[in-house]
N, C-alpha and C. Protein backbone atom coordinates (compact mmCIF):
# COMPACT_ATOMS: atom_id res chain seq x y z
N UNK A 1 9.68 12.95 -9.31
CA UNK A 1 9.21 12.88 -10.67
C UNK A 1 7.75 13.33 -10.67
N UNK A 2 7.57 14.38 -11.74
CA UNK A 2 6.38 15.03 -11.66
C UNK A 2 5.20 13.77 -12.16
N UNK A 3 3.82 13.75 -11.16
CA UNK A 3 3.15 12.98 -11.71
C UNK A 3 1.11 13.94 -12.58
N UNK A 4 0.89 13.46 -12.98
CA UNK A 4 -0.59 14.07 -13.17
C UNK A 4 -1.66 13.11 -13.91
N UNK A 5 -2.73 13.10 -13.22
CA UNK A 5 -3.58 12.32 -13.86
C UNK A 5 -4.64 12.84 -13.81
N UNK A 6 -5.57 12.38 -14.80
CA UNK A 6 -7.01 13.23 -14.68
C UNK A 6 -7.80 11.77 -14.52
N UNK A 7 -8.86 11.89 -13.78
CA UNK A 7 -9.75 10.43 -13.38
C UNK A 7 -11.02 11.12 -13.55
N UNK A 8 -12.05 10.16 -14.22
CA UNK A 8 -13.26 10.37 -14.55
C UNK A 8 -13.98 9.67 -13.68
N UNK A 9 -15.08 9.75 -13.13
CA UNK A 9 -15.87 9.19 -12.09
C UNK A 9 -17.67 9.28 -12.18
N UNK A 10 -18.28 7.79 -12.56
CA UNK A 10 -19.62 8.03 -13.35
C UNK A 10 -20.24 8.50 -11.80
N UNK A 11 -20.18 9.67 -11.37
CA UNK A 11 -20.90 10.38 -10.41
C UNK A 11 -21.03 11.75 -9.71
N UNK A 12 -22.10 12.44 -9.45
CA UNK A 12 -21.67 13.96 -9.41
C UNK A 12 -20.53 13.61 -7.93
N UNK A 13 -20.21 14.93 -7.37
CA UNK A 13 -18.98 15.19 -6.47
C UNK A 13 -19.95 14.69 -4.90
N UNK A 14 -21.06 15.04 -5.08
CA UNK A 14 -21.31 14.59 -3.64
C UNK A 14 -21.23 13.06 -3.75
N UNK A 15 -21.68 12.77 -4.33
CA UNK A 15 -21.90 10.78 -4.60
C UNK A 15 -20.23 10.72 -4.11
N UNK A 16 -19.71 11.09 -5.05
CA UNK A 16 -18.04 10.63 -5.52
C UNK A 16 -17.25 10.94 -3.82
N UNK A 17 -17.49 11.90 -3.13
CA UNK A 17 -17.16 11.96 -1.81
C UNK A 17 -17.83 11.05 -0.85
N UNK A 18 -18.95 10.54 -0.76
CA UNK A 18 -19.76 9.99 0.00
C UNK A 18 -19.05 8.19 -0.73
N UNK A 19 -18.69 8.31 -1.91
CA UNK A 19 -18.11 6.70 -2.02
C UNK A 19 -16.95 6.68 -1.53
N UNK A 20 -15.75 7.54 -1.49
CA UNK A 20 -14.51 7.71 -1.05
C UNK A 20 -14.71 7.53 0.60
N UNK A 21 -15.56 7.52 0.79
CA UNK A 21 -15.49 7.42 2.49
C UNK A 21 -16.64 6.27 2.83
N UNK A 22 -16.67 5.80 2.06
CA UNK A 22 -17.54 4.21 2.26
C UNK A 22 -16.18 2.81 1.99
N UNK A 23 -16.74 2.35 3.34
CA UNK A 23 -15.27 1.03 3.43
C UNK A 23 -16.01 0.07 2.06
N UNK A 24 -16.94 -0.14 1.81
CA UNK A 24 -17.19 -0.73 0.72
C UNK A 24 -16.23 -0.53 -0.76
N UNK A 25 -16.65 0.43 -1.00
CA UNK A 25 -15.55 1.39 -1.90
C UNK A 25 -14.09 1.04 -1.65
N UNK A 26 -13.48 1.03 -0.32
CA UNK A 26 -12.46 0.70 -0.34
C UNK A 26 -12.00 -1.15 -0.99
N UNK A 27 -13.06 -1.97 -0.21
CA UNK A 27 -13.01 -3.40 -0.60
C UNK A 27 -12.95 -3.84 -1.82
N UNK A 28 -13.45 -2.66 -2.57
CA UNK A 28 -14.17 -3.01 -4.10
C UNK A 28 -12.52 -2.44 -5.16
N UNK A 29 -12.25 -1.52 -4.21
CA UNK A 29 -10.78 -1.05 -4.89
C UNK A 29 -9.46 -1.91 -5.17
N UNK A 30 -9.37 -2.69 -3.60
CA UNK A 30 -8.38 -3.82 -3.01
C UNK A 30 -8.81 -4.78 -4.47
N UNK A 31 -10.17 -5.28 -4.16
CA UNK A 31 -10.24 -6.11 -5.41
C UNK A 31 -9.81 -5.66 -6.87
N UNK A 32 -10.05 -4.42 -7.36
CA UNK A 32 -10.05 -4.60 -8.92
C UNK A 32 -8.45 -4.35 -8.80
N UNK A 33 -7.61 -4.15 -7.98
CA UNK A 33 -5.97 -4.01 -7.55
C UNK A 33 -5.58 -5.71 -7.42
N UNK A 34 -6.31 -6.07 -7.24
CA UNK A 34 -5.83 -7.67 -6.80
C UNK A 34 -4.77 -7.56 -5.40
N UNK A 35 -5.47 -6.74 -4.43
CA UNK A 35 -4.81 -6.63 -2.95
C UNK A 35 -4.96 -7.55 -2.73
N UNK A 36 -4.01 -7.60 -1.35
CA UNK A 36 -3.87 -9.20 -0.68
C UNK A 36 -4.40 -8.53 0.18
N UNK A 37 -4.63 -7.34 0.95
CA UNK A 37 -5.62 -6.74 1.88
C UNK A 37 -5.99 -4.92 1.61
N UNK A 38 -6.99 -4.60 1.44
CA UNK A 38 -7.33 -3.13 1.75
C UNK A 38 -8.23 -2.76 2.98
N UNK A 39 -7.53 -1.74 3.92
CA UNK A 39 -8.97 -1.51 4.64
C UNK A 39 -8.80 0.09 4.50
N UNK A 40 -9.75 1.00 5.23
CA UNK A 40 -9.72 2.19 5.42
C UNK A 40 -10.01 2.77 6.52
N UNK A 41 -9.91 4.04 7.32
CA UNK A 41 -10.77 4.65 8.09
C UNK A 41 -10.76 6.08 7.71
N UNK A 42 -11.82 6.74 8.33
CA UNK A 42 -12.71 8.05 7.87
C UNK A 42 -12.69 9.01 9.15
N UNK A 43 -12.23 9.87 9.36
CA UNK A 43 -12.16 11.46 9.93
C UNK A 43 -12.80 11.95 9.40
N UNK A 44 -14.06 12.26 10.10
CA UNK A 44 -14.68 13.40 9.48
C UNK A 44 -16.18 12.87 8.66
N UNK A 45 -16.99 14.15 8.06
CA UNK A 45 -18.01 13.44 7.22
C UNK A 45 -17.53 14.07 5.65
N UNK A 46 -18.24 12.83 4.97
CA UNK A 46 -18.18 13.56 3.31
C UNK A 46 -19.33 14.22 2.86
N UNK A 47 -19.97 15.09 4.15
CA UNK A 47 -20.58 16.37 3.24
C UNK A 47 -19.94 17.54 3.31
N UNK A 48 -18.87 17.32 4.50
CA UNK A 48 -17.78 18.71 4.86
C UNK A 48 -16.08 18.34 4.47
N UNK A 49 -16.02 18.25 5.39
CA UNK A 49 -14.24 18.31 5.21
C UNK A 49 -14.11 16.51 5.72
N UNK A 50 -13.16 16.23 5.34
CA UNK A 50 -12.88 14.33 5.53
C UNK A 50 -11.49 14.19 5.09
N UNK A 51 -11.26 13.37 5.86
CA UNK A 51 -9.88 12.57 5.47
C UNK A 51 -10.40 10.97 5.19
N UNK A 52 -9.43 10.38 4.45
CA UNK A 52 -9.47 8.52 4.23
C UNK A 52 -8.53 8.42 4.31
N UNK A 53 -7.45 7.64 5.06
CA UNK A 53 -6.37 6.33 5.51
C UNK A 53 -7.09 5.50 4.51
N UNK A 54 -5.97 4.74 3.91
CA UNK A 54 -6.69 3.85 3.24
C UNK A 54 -5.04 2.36 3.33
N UNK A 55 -5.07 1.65 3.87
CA UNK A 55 -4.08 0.72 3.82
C UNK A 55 -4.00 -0.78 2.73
N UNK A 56 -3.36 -0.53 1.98
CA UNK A 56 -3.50 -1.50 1.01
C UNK A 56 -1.95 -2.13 0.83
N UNK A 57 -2.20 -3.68 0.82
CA UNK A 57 -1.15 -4.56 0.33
C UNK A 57 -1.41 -5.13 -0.92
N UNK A 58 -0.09 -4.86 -1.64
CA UNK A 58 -0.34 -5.46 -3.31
C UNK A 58 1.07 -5.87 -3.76
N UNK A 59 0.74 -7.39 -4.33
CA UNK A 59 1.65 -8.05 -4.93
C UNK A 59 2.61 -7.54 -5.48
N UNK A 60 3.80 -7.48 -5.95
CA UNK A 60 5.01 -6.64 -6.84
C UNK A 60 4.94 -7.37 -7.86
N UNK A 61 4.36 -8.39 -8.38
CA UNK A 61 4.49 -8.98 -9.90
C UNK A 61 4.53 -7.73 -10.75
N UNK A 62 5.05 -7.80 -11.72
CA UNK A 62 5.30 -6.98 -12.98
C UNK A 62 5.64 -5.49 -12.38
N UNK A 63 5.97 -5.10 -11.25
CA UNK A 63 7.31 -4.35 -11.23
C UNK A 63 8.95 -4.42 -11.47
N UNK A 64 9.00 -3.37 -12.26
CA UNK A 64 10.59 -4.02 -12.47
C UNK A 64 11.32 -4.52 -11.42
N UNK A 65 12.31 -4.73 -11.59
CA UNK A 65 13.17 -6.06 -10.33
C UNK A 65 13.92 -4.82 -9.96
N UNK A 66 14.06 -3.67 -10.23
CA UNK A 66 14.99 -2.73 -9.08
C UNK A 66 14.04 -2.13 -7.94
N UNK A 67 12.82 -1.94 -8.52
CA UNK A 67 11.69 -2.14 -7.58
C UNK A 67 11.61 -3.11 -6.61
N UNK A 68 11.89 -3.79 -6.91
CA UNK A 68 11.17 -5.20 -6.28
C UNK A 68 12.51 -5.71 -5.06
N UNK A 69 13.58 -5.40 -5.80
CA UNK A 69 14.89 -5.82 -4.89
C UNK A 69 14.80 -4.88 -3.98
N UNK A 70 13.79 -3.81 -4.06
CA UNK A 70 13.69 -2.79 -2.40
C UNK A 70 12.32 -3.46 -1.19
N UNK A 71 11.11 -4.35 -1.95
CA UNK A 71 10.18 -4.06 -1.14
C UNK A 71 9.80 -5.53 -0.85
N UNK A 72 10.30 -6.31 -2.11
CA UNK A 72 10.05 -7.98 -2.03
C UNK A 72 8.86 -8.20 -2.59
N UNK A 73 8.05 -9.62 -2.45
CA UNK A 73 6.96 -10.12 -2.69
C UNK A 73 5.72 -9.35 -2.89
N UNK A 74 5.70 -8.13 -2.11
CA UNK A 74 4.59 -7.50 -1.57
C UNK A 74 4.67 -6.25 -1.47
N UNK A 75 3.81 -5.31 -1.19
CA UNK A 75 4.25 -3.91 -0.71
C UNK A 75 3.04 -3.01 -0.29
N UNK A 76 3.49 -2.53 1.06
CA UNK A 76 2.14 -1.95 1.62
C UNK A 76 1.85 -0.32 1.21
N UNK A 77 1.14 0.15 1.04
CA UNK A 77 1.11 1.39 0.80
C UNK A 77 -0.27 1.91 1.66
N UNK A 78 0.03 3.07 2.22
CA UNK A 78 -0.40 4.03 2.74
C UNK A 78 -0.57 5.24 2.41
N UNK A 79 -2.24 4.69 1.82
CA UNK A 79 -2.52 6.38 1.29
C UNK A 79 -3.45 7.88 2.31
N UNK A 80 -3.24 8.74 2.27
CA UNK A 80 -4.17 9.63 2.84
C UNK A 80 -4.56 10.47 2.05
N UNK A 81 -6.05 10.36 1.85
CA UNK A 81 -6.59 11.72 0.73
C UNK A 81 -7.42 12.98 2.15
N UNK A 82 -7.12 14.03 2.37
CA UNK A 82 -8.03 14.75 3.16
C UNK A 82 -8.31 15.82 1.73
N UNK A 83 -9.58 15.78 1.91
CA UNK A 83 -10.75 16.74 1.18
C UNK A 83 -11.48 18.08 2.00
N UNK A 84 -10.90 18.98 1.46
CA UNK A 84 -12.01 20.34 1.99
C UNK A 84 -13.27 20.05 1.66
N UNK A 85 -14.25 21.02 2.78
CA UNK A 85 -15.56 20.79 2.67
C UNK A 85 -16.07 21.38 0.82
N UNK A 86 -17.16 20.90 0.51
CA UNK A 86 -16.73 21.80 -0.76
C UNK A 86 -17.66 22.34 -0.87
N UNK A 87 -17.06 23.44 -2.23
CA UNK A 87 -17.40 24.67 -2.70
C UNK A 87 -19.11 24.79 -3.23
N UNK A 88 -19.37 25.81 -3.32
CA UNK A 88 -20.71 25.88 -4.05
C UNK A 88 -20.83 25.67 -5.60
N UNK A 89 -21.76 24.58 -5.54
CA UNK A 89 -21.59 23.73 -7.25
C UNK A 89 -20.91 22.33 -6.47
N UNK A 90 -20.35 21.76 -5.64
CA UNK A 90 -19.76 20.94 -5.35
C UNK A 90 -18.04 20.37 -5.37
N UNK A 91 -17.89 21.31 -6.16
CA UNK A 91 -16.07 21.52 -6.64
C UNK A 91 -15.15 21.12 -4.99
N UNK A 92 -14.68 20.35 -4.91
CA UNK A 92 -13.78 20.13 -3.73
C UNK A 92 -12.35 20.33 -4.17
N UNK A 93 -11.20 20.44 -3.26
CA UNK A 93 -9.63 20.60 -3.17
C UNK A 93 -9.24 19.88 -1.73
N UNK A 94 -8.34 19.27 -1.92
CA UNK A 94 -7.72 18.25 -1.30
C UNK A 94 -6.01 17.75 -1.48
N UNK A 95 -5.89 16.94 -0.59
CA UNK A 95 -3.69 16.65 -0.74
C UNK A 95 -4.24 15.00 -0.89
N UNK A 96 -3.24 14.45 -1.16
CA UNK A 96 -2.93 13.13 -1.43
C UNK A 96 -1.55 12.87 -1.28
N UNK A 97 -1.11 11.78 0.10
CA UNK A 97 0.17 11.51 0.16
C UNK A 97 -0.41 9.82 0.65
N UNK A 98 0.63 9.04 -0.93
CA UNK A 98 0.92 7.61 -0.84
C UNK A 98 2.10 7.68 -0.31
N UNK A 99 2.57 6.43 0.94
CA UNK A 99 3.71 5.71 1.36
C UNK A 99 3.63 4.45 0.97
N UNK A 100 4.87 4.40 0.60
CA UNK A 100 5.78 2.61 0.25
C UNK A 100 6.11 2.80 1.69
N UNK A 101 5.33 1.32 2.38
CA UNK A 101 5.94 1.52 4.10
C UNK A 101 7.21 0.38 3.76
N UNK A 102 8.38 0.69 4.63
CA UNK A 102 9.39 -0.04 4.31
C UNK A 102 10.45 0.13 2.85
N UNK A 103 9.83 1.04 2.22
CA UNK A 103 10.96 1.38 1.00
C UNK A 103 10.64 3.08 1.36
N UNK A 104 12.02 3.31 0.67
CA UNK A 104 11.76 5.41 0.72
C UNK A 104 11.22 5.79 -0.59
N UNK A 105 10.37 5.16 -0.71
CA UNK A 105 9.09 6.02 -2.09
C UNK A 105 8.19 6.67 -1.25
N UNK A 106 7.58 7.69 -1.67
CA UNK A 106 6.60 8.49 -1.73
C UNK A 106 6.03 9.39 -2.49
N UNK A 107 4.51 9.75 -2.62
CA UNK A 107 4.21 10.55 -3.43
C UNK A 107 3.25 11.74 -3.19
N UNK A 108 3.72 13.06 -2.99
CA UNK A 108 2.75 13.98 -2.34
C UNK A 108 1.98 14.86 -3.70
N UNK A 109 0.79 15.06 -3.41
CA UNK A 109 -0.06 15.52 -4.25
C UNK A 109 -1.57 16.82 -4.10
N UNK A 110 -1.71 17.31 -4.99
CA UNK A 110 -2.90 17.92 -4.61
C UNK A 110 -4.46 17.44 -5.68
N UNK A 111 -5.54 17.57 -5.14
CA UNK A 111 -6.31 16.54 -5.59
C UNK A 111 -7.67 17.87 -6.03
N UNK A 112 -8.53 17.65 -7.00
CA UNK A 112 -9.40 18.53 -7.24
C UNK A 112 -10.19 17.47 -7.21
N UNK A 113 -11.57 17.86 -7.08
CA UNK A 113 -13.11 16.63 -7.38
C UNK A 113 -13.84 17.69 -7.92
N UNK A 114 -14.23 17.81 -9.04
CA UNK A 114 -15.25 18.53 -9.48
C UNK A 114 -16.59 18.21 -10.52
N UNK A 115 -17.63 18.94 -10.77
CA UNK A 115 -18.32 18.12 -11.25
C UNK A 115 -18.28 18.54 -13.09
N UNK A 116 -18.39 17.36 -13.77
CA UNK A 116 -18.53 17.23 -15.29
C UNK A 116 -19.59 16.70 -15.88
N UNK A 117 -20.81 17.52 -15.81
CA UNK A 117 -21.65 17.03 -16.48
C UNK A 117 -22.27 16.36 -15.41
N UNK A 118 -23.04 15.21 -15.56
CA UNK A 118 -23.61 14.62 -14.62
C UNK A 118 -22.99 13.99 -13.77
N UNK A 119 -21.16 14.04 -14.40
CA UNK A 119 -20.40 12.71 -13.61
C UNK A 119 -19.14 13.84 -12.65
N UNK A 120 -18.13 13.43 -12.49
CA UNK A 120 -17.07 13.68 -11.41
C UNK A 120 -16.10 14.05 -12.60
N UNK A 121 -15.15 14.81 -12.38
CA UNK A 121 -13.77 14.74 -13.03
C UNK A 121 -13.01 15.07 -11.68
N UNK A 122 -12.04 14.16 -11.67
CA UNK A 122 -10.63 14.27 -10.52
C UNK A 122 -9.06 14.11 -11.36
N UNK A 123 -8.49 15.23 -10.24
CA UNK A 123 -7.24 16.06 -10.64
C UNK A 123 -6.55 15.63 -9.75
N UNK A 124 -5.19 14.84 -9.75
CA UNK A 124 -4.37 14.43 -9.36
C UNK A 124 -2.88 14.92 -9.43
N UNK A 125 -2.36 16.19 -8.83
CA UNK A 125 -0.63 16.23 -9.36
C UNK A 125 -0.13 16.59 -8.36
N UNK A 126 0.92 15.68 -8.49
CA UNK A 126 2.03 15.27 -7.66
C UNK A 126 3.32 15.36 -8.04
N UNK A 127 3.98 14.80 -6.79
CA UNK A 127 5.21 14.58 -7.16
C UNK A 127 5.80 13.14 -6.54
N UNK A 128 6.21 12.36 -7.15
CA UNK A 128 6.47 10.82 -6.82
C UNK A 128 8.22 11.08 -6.55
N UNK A 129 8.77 10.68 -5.45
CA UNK A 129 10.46 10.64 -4.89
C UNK A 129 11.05 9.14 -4.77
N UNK A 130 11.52 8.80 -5.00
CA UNK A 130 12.51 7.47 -4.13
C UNK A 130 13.79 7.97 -4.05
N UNK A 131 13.72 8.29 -2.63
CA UNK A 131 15.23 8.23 -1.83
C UNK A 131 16.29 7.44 -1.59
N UNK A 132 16.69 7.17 -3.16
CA UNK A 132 18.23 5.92 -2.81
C UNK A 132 19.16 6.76 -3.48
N UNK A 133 20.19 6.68 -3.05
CA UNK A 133 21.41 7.09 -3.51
C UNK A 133 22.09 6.40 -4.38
N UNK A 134 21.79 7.27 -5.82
CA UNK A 134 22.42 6.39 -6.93
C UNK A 134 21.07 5.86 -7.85
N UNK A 135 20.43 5.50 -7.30
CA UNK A 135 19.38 4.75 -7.75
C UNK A 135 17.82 5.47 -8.22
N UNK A 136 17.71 6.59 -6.99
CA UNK A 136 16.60 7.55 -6.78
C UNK A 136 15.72 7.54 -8.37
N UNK A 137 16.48 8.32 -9.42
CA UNK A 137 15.99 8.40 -10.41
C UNK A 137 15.37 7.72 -10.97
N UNK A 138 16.45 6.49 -11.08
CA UNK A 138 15.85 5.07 -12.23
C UNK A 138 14.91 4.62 -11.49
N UNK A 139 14.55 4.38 -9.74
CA UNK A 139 13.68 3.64 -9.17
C UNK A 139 12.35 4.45 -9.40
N UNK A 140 12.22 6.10 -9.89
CA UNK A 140 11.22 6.84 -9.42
C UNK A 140 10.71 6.37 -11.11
N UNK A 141 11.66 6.27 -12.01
CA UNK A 141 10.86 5.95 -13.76
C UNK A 141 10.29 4.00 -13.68
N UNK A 142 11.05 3.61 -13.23
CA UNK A 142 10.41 2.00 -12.76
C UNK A 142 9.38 2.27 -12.34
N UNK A 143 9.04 2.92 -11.00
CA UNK A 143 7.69 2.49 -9.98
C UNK A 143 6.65 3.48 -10.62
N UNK A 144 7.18 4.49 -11.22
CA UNK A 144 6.00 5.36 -11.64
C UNK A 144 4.40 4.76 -12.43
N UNK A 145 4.44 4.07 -13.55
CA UNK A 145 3.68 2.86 -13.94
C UNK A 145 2.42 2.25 -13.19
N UNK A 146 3.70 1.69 -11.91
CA UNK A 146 2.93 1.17 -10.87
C UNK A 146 2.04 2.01 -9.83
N UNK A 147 2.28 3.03 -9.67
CA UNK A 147 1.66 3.94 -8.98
C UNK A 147 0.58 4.77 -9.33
N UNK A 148 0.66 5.13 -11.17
CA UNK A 148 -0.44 5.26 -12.04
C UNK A 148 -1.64 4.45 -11.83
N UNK A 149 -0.99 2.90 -12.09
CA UNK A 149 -2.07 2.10 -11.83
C UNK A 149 -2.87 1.98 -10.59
N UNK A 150 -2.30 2.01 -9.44
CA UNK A 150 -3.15 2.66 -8.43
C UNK A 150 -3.94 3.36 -8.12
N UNK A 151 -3.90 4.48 -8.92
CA UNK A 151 -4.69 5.83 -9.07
C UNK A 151 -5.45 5.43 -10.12
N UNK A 152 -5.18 5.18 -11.17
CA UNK A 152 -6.27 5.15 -11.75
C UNK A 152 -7.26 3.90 -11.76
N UNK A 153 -7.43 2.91 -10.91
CA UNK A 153 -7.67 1.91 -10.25
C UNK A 153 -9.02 2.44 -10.03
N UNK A 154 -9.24 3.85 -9.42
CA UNK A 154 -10.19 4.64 -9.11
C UNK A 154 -11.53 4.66 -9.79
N UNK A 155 -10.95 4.82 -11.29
CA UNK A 155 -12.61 5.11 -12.44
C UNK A 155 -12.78 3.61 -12.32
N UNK A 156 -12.04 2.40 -12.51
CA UNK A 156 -12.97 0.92 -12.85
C UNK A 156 -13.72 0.57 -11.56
N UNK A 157 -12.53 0.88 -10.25
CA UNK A 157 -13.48 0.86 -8.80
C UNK A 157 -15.04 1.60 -8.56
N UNK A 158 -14.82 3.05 -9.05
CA UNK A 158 -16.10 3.57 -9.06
C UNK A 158 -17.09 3.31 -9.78
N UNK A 159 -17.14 2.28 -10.66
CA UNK A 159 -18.06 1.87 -11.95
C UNK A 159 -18.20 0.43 -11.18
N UNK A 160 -17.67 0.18 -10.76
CA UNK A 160 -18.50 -1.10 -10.33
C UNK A 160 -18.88 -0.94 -8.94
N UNK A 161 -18.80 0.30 -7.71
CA UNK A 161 -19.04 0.94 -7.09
C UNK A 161 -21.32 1.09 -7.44
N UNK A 162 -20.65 1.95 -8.41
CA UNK A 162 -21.99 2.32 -8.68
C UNK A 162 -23.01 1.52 -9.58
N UNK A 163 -22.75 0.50 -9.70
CA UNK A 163 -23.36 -0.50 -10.60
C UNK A 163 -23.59 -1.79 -9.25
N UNK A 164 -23.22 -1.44 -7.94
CA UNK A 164 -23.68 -2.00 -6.94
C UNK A 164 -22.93 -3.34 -7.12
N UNK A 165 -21.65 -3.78 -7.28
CA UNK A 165 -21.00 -4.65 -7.32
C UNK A 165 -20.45 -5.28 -5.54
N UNK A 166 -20.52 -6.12 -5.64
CA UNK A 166 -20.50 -6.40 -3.91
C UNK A 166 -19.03 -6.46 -3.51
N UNK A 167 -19.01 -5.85 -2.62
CA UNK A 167 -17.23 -5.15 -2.19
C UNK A 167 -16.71 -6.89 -1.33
């Protein structure tokens, strides 16, 4: 199921890369998600090319129950964003692939960071799968929601990011 989101970010592209690869940033994310744990690690630097692992566990409340009858109480997801070094002006391009570890969801994506004005605009499109037989479809329009919210988790994380909120 095709996904796309556009995310606004109160910061130019170098800031906005240099927070994506700060574990703070990650802590501060787990929280406004209400994780039961986030951590991250970093390949690379964010003035060139970088990757983020980012491992997060989050409650299944208010996923639908065909969701939920695949992953239970909880559900870990495993994201990887790797970012090219970027362009002149600051414009970056990048992939994004979330895993449901333990259910067959996934979502592969390509990612833009560019700059708007004084702040960030980020480009998100993908494609979100669940591999059940029979089910695939209806589980990929259920979890979709939930996976939005993840992503866009991003602009309230980065605003309290940059307003120096303690991770």
């Amino acid at each position: 199921m095709r996904l796309s989101e556009n995310l606004n970010l109160p910061m130019p592209p170098e800031a906005a890369a240099a927070m994506y690869a700060d574990p703070a940033y990650t802590r501060i994310r787990g929280r406004t998600l209400h994780a039961e744990s986030a951590t991250s690690e970093v390949e690379g630097d964010p003035a060139g090319a970088f990757t983020v692992t980012t491992h997060l566990e989050l409650a299944t409340e208010g996923i639908p129950d065909i969701a939920r009858s695949l992953v239970g109480r909880s559900v870990k997801i495993l994201e990887v964003q790797s970012w090219q070094a970027p362009a002149e002006g600051g414009a970056r391009q990048g992939t994004i692939e979330l895993t449901v570890q333990g259910a067959p969801a996934s979502m592969r994506g390509h990612l833009e960071l560019r700059p708007a004005g004084e702040n960030s605009a980020v480009s998100i499109d993908g494609e979100f799968t669940a591999k059940v037989p029979l089910l695939g479809g209806r589980l990929e329009k259920a979890a979709l929601p939930y996976v939005t919210k993840v992503l866009r988790a991003e602009e309230r994380s980065a605003e309290d990011y940059r307003s120096g909120a303690s991770a």
